[in-house]
Protein backbone atom coordinates (compact mmCIF):
# COMPACT_ATOMS: atom_id res chain seq x y z
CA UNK A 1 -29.06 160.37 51.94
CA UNK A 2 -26.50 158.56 49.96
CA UNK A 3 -25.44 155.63 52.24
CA UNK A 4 -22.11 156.49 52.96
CA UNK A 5 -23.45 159.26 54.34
CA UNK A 6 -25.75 158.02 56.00
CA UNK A 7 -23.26 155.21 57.61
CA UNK A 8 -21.22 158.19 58.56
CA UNK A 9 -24.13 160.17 60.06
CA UNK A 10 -25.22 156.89 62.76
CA UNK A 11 -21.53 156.10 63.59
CA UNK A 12 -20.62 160.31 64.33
CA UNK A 13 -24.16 160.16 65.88
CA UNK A 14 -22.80 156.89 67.67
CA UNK A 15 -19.69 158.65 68.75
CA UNK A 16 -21.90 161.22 70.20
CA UNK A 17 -23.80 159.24 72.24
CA UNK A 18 -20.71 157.64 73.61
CA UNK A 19 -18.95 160.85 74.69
CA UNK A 20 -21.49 162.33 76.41
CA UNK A 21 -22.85 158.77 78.29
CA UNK A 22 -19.10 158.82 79.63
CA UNK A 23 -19.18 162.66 80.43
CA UNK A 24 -22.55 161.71 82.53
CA UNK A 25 -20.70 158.79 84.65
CA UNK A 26 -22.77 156.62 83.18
CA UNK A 27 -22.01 153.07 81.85
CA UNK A 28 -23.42 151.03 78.74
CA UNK A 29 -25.05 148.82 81.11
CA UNK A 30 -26.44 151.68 83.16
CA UNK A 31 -27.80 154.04 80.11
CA UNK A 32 -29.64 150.94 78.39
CA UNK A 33 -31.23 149.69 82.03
CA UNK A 34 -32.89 153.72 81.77
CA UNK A 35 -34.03 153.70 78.61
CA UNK A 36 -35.20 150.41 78.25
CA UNK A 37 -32.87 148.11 75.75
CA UNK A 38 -29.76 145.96 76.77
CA UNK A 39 -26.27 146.97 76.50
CA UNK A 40 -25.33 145.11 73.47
CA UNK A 41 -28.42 147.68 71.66
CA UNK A 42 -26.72 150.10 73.22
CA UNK A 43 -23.40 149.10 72.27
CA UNK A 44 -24.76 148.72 68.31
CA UNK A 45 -25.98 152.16 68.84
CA UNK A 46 -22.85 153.75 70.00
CA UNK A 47 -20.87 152.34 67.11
CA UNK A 48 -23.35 153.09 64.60
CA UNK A 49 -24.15 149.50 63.76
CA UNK A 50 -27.63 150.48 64.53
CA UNK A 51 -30.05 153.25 63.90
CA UNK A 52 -31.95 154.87 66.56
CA UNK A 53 -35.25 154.82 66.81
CA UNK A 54 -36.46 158.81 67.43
CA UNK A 55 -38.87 157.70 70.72
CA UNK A 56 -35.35 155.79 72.07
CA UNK A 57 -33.45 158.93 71.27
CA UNK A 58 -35.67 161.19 72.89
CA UNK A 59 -35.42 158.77 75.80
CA UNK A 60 -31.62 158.90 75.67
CA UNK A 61 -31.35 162.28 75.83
CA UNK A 62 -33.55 162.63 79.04
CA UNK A 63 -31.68 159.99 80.28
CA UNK A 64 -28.76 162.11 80.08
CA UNK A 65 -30.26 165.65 80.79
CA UNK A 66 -29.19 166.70 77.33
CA UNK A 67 -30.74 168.08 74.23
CA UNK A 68 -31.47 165.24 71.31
CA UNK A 69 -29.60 168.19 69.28
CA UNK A 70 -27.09 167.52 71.32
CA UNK A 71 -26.06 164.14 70.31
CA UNK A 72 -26.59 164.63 66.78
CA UNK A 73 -23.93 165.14 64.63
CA UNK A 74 -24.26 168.78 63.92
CA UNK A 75 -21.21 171.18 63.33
CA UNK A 76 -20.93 173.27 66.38
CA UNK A 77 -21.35 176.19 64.74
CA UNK A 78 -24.84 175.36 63.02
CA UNK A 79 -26.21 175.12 66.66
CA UNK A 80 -27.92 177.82 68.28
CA UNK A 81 -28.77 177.67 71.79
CA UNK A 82 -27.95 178.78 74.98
CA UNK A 83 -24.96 177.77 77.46
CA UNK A 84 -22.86 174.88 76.21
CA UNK A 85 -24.17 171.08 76.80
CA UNK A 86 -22.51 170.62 80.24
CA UNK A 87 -23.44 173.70 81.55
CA UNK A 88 -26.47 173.60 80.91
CA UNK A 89 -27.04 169.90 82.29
CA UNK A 90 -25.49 170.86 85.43
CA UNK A 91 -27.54 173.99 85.94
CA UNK A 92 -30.24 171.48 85.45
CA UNK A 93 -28.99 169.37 88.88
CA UNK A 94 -29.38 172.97 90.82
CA UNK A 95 -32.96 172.09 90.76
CA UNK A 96 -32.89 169.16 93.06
CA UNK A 97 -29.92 170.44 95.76
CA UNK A 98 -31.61 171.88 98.98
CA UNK A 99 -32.23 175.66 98.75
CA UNK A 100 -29.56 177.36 100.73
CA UNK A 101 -27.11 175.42 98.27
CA UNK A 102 -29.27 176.59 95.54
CA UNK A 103 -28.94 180.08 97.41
CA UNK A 104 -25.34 179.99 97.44
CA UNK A 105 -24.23 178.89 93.44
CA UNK A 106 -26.93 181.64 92.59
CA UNK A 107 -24.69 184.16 94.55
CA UNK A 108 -21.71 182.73 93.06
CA UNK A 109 -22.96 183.01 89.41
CA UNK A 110 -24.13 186.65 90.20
CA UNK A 111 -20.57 187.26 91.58
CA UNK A 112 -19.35 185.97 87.97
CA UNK A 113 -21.79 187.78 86.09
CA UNK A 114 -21.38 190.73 87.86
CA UNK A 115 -17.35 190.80 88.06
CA UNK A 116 -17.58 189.88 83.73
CA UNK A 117 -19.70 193.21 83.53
CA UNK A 118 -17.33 195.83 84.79
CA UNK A 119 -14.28 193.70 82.56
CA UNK A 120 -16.04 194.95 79.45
C-alpha cells in the first residue's frame, strides 16, 4: 500500500472501531480493560495513530459481538453477509435471556416475517 493509503486505511479503520465501541455502550476505558491494553492504546487505535495487531483485532471484535469485517473499512456494498451489524449482535444477546423471553421475540420475529410475506 502506498502510505497515504495506508494512513487512511488505520484512521477509517480507527473511526470504525470508535463507532461501533460507542454503539455497544462501551467506553475507551472499558473496551481496552476486555481486550487487554490501556485506554491510551486504545485511544491510538481509534485515531489511527496505531496499527492493530490482527490477534488484538480479533479480540476487539469479540469484545464487541461483531464481525472483524465489520470494523474494517470496507464499502458497504463489497460486504456480503447476512443481517446488518446491529442486528445481528443483538440476535446474538437472545442467547443468554431466559427461554420464555427467548420464546416470545421468536414469536415476534415470526409475526414480522410472516406479516412481510403476504406484503409481497
Amino acid at each position: 500500500m502506498v502510505p497515504h493509503k495506508t494512513n487512511k486505511f488505520f484512521f477509517e479503520l480507527g473511526e470504525n472501531l470508535a463507532a461501533i465501541r460507542t454503539e455497544a455502550g462501551l467506553t475507551q476505558g472499558q473496551l481496552a480493560s476486555l481486550i487487554g491494553v490501556n485506554q491510551p492504546v486504545l485511544a491510538s487505535y481509534e485515531i489511527g495513530r496505531r496499527r492493530i495487531p490482527i490477534p488484538v483485532l480479533i479480540k476487539i471484535a469479540e469484545a464487541l459481538n461483531t464481525y472483524v469485517e465489520d470494523i474494517l473499512p470496507i464499502k458497504k456494498s463489497q460486504k456480503k453477509r447476512g443481517p446488518k451489524p446491529k442486528i445481528d449482535r443483538e440476535l446474538e444477546k437472545v442467547k443468554f435471556l431466559p427461554d420464555d423471553q427467548q420464546k416470545a421475540i421468536l414469536n415476534l420475529i415470526k409475526t414480522f416475517s410472516k406479516s412481510n410475506r403476504k406484503a409481497s
